[in-house]
N, C-alpha and C. Protein backbone atom coordinates (compact mmCIF):
# COMPACT_ATOMS: atom_id res chain seq x y z
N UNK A 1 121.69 66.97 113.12
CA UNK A 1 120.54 67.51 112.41
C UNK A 1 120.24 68.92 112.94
N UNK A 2 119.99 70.19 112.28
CA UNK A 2 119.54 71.45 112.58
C UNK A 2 118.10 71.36 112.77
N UNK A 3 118.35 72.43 113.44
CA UNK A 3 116.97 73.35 114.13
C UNK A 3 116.59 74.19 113.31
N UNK A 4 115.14 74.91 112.89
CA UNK A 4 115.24 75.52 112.44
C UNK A 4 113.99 76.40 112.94
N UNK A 5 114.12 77.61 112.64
CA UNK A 5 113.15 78.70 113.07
C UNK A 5 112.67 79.37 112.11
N UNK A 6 111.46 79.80 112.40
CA UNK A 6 110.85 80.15 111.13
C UNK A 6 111.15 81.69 111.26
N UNK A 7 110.96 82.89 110.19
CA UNK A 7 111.49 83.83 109.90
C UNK A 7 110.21 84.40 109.22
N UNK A 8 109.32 83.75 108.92
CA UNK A 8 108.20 84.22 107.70
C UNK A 8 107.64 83.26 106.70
N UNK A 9 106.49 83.90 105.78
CA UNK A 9 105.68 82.93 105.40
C UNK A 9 105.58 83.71 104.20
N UNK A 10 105.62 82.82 102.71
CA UNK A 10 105.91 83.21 101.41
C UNK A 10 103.83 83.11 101.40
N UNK A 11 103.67 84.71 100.87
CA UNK A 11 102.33 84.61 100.91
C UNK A 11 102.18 84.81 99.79
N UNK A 12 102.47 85.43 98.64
CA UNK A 12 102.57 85.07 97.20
C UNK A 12 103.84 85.41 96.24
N UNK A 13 103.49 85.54 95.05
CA UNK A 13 104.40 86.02 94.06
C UNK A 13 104.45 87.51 93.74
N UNK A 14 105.66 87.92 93.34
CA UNK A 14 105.27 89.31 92.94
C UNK A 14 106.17 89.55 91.43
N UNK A 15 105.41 89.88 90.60
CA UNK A 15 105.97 90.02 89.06
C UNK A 15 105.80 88.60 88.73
N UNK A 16 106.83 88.10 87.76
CA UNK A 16 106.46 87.07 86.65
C UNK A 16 108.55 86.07 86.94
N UNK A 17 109.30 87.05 87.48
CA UNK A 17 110.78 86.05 87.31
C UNK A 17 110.82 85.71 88.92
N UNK A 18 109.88 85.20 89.83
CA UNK A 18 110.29 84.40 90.81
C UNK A 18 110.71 84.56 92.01
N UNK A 19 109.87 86.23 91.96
CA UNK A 19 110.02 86.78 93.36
C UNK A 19 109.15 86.74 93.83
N UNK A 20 109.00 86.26 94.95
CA UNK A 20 108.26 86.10 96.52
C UNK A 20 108.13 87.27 96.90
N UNK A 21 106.37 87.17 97.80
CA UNK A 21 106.40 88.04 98.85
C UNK A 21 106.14 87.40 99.94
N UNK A 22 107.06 88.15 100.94
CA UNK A 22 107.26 87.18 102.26
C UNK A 22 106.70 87.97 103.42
N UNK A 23 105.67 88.02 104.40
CA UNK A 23 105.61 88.11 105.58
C UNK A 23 106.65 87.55 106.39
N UNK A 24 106.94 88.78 107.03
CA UNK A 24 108.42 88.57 107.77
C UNK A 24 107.67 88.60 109.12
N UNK A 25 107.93 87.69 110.11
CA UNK A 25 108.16 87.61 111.58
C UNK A 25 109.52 87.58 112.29
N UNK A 26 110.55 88.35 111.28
CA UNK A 26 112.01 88.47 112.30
C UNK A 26 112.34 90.05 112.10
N UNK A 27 112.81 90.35 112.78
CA UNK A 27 113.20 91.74 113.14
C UNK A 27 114.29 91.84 112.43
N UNK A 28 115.05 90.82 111.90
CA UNK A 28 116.38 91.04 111.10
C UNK A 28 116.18 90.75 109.62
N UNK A 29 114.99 91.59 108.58
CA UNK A 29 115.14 91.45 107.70
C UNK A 29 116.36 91.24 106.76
N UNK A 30 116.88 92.60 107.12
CA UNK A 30 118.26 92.97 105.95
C UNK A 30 119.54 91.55 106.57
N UNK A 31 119.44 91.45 107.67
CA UNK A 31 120.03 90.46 107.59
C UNK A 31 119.90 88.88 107.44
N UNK A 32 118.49 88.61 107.52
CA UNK A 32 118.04 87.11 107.21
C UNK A 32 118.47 87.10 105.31
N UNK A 33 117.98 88.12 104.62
CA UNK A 33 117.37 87.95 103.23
C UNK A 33 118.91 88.18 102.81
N UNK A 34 119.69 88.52 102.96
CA UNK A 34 120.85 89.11 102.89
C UNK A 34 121.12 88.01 101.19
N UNK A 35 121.82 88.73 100.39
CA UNK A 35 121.88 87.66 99.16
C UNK A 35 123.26 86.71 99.50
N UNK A 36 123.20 85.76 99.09
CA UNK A 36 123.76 84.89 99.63
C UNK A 36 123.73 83.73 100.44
N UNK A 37 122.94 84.01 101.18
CA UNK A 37 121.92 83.38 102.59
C UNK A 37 121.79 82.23 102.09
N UNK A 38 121.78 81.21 102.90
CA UNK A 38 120.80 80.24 102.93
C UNK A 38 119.91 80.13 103.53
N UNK A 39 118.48 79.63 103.20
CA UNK A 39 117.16 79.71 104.16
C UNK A 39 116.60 78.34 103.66
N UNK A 40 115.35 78.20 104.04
CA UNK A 40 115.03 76.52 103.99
C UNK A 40 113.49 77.30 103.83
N UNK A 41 112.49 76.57 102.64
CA UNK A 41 110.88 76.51 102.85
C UNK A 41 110.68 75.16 103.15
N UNK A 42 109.62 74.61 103.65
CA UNK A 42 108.79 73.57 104.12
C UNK A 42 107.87 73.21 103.19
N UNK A 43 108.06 72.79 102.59
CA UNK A 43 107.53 71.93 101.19
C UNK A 43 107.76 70.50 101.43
N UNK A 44 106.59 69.74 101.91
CA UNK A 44 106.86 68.12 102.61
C UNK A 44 107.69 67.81 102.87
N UNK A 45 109.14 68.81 102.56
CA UNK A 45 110.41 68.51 103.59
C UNK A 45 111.45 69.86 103.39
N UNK A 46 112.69 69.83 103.85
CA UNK A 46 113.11 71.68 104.02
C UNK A 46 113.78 71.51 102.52
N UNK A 47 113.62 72.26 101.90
CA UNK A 47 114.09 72.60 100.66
C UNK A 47 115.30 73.80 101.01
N UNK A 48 116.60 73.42 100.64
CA UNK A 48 117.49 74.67 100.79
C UNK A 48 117.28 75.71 99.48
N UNK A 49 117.36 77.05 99.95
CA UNK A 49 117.46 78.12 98.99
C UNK A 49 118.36 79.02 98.88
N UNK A 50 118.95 79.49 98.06
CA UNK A 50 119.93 80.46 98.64
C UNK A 50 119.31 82.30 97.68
N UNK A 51 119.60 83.16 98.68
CA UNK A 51 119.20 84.55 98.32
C UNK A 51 119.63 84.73 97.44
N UNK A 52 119.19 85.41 96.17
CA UNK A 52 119.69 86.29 94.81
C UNK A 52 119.21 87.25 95.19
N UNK A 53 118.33 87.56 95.50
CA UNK A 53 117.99 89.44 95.66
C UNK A 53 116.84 89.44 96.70
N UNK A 54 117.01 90.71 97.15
CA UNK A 54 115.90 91.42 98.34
C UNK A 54 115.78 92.53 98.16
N UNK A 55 114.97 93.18 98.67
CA UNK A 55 114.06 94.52 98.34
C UNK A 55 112.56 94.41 99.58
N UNK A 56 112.70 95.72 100.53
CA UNK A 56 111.59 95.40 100.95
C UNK A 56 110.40 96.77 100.36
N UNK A 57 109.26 96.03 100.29
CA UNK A 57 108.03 97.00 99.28
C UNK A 57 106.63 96.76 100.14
N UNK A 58 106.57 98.26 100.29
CA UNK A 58 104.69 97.97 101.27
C UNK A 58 104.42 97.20 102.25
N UNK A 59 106.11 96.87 103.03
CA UNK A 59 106.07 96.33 104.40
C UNK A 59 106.52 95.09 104.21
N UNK A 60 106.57 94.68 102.74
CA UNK A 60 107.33 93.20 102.89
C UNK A 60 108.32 92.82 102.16
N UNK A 61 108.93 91.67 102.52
CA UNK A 61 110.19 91.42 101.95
C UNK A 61 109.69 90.70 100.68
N UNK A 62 110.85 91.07 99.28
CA UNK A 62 110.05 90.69 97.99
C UNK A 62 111.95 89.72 98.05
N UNK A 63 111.96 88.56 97.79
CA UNK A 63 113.25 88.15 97.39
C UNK A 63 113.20 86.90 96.21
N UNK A 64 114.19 86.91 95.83
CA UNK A 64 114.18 86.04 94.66
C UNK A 64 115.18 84.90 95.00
N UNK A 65 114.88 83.53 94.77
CA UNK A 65 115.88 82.79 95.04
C UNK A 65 116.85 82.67 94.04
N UNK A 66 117.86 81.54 94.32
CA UNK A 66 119.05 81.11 92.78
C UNK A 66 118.61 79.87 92.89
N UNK A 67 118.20 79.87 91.43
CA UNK A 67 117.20 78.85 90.58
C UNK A 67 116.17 78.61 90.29
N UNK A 68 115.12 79.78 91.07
CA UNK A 68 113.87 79.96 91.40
C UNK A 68 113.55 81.32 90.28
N UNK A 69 114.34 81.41 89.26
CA UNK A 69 113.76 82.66 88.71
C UNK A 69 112.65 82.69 87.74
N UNK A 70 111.63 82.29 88.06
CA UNK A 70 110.70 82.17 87.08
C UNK A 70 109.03 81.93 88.28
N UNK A 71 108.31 82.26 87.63
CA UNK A 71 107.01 82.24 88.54
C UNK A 71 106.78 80.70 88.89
N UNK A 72 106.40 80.09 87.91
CA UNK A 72 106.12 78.60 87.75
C UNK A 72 107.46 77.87 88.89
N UNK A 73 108.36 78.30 88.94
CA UNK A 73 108.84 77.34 90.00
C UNK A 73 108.54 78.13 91.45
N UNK A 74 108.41 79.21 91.78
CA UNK A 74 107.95 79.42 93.08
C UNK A 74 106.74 79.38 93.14
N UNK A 75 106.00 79.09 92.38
CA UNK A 75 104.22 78.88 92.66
C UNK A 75 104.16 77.77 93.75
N UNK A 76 104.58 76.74 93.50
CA UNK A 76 104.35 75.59 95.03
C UNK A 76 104.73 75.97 95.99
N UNK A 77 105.41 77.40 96.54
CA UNK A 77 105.87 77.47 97.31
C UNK A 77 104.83 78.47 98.30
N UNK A 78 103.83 78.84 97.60
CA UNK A 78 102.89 79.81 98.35
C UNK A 78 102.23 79.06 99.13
N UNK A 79 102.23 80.04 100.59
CA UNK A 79 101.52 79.65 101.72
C UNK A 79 102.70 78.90 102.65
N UNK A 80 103.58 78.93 102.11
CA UNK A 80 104.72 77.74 103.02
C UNK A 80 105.91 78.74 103.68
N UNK A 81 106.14 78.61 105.09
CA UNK A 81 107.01 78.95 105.81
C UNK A 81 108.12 78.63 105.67
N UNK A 82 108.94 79.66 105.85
CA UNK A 82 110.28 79.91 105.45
C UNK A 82 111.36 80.05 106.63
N UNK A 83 112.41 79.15 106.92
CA UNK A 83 113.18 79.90 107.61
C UNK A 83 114.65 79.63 107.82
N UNK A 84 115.32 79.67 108.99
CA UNK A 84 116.57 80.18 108.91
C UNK A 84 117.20 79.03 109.91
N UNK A 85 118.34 78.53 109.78
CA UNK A 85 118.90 77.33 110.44
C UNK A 85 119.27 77.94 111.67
N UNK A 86 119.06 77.22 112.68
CA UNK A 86 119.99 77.37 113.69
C UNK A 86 121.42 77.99 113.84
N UNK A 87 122.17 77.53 113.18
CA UNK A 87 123.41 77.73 112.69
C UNK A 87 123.87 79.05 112.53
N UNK A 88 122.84 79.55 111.60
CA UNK A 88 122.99 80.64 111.01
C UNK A 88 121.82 82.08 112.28
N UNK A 89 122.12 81.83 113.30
CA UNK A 89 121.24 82.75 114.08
C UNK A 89 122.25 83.04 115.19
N UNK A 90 122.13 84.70 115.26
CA UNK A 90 123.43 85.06 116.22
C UNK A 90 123.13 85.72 117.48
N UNK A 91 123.72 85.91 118.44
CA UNK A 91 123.54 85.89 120.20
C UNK A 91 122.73 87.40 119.77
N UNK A 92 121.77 87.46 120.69
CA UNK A 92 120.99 89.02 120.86
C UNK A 92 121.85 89.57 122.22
N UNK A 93 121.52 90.87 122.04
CA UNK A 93 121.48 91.38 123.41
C UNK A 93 120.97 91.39 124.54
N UNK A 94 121.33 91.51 125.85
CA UNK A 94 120.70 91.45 127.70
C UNK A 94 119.30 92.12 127.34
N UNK A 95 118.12 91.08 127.57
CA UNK A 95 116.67 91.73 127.54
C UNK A 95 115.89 91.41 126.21
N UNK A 96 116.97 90.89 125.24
CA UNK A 96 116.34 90.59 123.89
C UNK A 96 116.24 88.74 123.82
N UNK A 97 114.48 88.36 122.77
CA UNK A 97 114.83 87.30 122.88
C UNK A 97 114.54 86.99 121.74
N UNK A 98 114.53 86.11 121.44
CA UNK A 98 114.00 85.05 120.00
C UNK A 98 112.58 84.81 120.50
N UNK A 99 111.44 84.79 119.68
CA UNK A 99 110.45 83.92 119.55
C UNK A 99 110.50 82.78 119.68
N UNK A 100 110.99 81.85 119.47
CA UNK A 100 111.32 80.48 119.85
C UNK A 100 111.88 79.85 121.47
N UNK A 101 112.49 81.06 121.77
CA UNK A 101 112.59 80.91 123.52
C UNK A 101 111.72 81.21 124.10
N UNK A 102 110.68 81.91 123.93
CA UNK A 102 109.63 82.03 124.79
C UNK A 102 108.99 81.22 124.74
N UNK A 103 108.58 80.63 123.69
CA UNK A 103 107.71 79.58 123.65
C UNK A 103 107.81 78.48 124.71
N UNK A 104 106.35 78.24 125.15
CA UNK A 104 106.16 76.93 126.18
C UNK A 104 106.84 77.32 127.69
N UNK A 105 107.14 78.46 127.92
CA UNK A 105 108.09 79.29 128.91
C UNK A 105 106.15 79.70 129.91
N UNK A 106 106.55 78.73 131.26
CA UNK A 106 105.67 79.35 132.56
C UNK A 106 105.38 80.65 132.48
N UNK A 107 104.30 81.52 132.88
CA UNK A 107 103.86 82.17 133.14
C UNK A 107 103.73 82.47 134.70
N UNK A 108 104.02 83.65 135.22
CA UNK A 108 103.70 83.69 136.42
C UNK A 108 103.64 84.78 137.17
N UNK A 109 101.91 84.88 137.88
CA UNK A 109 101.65 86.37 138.33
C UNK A 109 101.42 85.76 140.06
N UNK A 110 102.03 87.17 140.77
CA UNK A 110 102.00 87.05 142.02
C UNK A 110 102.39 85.92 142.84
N UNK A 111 102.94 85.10 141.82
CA UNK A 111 103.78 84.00 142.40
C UNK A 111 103.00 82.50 142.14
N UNK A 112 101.84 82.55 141.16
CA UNK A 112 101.23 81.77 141.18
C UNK A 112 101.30 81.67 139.43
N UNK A 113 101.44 80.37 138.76
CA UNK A 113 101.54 80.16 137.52
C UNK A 113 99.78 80.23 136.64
N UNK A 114 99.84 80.86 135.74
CA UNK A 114 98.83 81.24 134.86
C UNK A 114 98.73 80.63 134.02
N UNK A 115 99.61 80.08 133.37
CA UNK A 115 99.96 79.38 131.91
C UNK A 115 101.00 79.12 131.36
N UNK A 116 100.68 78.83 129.63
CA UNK A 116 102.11 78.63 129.06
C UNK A 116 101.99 79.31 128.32
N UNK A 117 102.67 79.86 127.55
CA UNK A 117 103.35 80.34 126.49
C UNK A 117 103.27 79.95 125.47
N UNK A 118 101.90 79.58 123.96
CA UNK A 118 102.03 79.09 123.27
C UNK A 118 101.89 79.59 121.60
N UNK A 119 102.15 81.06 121.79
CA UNK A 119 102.51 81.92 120.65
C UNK A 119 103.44 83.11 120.94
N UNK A 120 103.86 83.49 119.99
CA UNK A 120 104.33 85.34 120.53
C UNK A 120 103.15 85.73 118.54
N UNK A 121 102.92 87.19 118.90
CA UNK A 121 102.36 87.78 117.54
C UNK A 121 102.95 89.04 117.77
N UNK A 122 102.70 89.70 116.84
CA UNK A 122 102.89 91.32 116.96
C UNK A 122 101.94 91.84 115.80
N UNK A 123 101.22 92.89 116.11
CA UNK A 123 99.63 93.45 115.24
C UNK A 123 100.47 94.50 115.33
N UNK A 124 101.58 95.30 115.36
CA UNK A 124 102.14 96.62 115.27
C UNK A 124 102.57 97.14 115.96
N UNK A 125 102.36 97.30 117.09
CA UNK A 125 102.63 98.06 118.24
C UNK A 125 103.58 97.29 119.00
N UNK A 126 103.75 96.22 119.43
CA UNK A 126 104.64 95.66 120.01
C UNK A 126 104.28 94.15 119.78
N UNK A 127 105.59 93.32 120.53
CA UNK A 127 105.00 92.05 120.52
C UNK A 127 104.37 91.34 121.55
N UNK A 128 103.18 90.36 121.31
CA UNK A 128 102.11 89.92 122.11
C UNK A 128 102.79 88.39 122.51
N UNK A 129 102.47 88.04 123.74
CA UNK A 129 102.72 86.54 124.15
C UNK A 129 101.22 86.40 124.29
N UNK A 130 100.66 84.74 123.58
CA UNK A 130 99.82 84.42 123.58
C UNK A 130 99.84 83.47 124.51
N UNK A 131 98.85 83.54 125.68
CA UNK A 131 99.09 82.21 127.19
C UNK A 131 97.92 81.53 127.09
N UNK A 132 98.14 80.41 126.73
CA UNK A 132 97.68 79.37 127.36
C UNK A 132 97.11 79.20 128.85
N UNK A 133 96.28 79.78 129.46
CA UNK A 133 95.67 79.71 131.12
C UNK A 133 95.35 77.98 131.54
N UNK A 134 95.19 77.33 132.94
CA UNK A 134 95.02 76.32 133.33
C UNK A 134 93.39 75.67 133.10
N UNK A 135 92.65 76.84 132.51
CA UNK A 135 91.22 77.17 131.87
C UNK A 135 91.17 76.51 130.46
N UNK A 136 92.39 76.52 129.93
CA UNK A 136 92.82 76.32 128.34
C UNK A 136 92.14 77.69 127.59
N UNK A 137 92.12 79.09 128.51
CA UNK A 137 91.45 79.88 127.51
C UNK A 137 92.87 80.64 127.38
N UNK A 138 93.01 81.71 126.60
CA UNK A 138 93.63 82.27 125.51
C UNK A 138 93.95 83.79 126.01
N UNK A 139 94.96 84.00 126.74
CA UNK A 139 95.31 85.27 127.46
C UNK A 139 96.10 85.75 126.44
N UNK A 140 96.49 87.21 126.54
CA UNK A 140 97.41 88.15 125.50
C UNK A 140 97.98 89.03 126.37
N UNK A 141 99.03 88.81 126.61
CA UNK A 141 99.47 89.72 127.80
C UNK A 141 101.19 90.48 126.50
N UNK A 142 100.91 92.09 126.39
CA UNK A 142 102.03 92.81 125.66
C UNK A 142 103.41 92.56 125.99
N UNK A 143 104.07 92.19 125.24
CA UNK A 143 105.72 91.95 125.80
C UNK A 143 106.20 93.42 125.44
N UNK A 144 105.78 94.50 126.89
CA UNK A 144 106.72 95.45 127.19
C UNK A 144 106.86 95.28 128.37
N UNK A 145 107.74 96.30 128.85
CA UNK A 145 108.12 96.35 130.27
C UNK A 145 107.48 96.77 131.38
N UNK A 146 106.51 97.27 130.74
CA UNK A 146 105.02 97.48 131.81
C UNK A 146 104.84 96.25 132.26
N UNK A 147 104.35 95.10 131.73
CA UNK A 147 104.04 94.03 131.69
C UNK A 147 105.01 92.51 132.78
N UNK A 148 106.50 92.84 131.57
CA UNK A 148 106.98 91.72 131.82
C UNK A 148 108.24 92.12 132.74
N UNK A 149 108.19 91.59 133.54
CA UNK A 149 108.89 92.06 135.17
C UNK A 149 110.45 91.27 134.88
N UNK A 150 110.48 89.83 134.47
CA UNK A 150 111.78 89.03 134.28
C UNK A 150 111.54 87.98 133.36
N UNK A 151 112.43 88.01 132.86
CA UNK A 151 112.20 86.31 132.07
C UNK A 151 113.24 85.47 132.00
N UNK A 152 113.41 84.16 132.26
CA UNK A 152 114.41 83.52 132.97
C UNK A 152 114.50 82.05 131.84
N UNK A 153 115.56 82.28 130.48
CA UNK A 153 115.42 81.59 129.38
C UNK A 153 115.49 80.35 130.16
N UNK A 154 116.62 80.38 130.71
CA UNK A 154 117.40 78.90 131.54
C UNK A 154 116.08 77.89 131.83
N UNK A 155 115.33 78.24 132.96
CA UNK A 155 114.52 78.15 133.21
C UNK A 155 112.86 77.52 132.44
N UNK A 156 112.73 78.39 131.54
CA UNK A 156 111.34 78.38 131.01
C UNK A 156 110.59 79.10 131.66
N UNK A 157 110.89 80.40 132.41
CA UNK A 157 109.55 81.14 133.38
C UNK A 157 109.90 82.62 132.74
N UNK A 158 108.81 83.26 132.90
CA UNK A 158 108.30 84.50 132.85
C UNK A 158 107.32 85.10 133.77
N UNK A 159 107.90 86.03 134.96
CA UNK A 159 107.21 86.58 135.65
C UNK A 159 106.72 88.13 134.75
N UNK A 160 105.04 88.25 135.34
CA UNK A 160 104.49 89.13 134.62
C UNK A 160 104.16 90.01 135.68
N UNK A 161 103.41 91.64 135.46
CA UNK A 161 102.79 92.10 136.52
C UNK A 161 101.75 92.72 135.63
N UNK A 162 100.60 92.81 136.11
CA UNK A 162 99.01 93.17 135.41
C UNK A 162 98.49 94.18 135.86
N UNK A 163 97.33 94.67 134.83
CA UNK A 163 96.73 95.94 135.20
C UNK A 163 95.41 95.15 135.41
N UNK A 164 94.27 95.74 136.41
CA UNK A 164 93.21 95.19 137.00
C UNK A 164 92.59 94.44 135.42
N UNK A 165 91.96 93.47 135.08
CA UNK A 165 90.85 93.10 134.15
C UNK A 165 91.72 92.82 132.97
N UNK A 166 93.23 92.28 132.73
CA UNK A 166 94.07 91.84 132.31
C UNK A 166 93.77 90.63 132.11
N UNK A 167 93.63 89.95 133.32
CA UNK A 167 93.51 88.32 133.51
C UNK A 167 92.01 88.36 133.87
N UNK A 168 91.18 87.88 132.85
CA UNK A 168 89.59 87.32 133.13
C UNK A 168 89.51 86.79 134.38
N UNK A 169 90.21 86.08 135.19
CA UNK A 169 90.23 85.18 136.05
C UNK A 169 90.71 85.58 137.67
N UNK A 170 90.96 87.21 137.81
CA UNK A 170 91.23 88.19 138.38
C UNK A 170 90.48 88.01 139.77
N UNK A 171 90.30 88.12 140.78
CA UNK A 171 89.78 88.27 141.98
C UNK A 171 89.53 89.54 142.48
């Protein structure tokens, strides 16, 4: 059975023959949407799709499936996450990771664990790890290199280093 990772979220229709607009959360547009592709939405269970066309417009990916060309059949599909098999996801480079590996990945400043790891976001500027603290409150620490000192997939840890008033919980 596959794994699958999500890639983005079909937030509506665009025109009238059955193109989607997709909020993308992968950095590999041109290559997720790629025509041909197979991708999967989450519709009470994974529905396979395969790409007929892509185009990205005003920041998002507009794609059309094969068989999906008409509004009325991608209408159930709004609001539902979209994504990409295991299978089909290829090795990054030294320092690069997937969203899905970070996740649930230790936290740890000055040698002492902070939390977990229970989002990544990105608002523009870079991407955010959302931590989980032993407080259960809700830290945001930037995934740049200011920040993130090592991260150790094998493992599940991420050592961080902070600027004063970073961590509420600061001494």
């Amino acid at each position: 059975m596959s794994k699958y990772y999500s890639i983005g979220v079909i937030v509506s229709t665009h025109a009238l023959k059955g193109e989607v607009k997709i909020y993308s959360s992968t950095d590999f547009s041109e290559e997720r949407y790629k025509v041909g592709n197979k991708l999967y939405i989450e519709k009470d269970k994974m529905i396979e799709v395969k790409v007929k066309s892509h185009r990205r417009h005003k920041g998002f990916d507009l794609v059309t499936f094969e068989g999906y060309e008409n509004i009325n059949k991608v209408l159930p599909f709004m609001k539902c996450k979209i994504y990409v098999s295991e299978v089909d996801i290829h090795d990054l480079y030294e320092n690069e990771y997937y969203y899905h590996e970070l996740y649930d990945c230790s936290v740890s400043y000055n040698e002492k664990i902070i939390g977990k790891v229970i989002d990544v976001v990105n608002y523009g500027a870079s991407d955010i790890l959302v931590i989980k603290d032993i407080n259960n409150n809700e830290i945001m620490i930037p995934f740049v290199d200011d920040f993130i000192k090592d991260v150790d997939k094998q493992s599940k840890k991420i050592y961080i280093d902070v600027i004063e008033g970073l961590l509420s919980n600061e001494n």
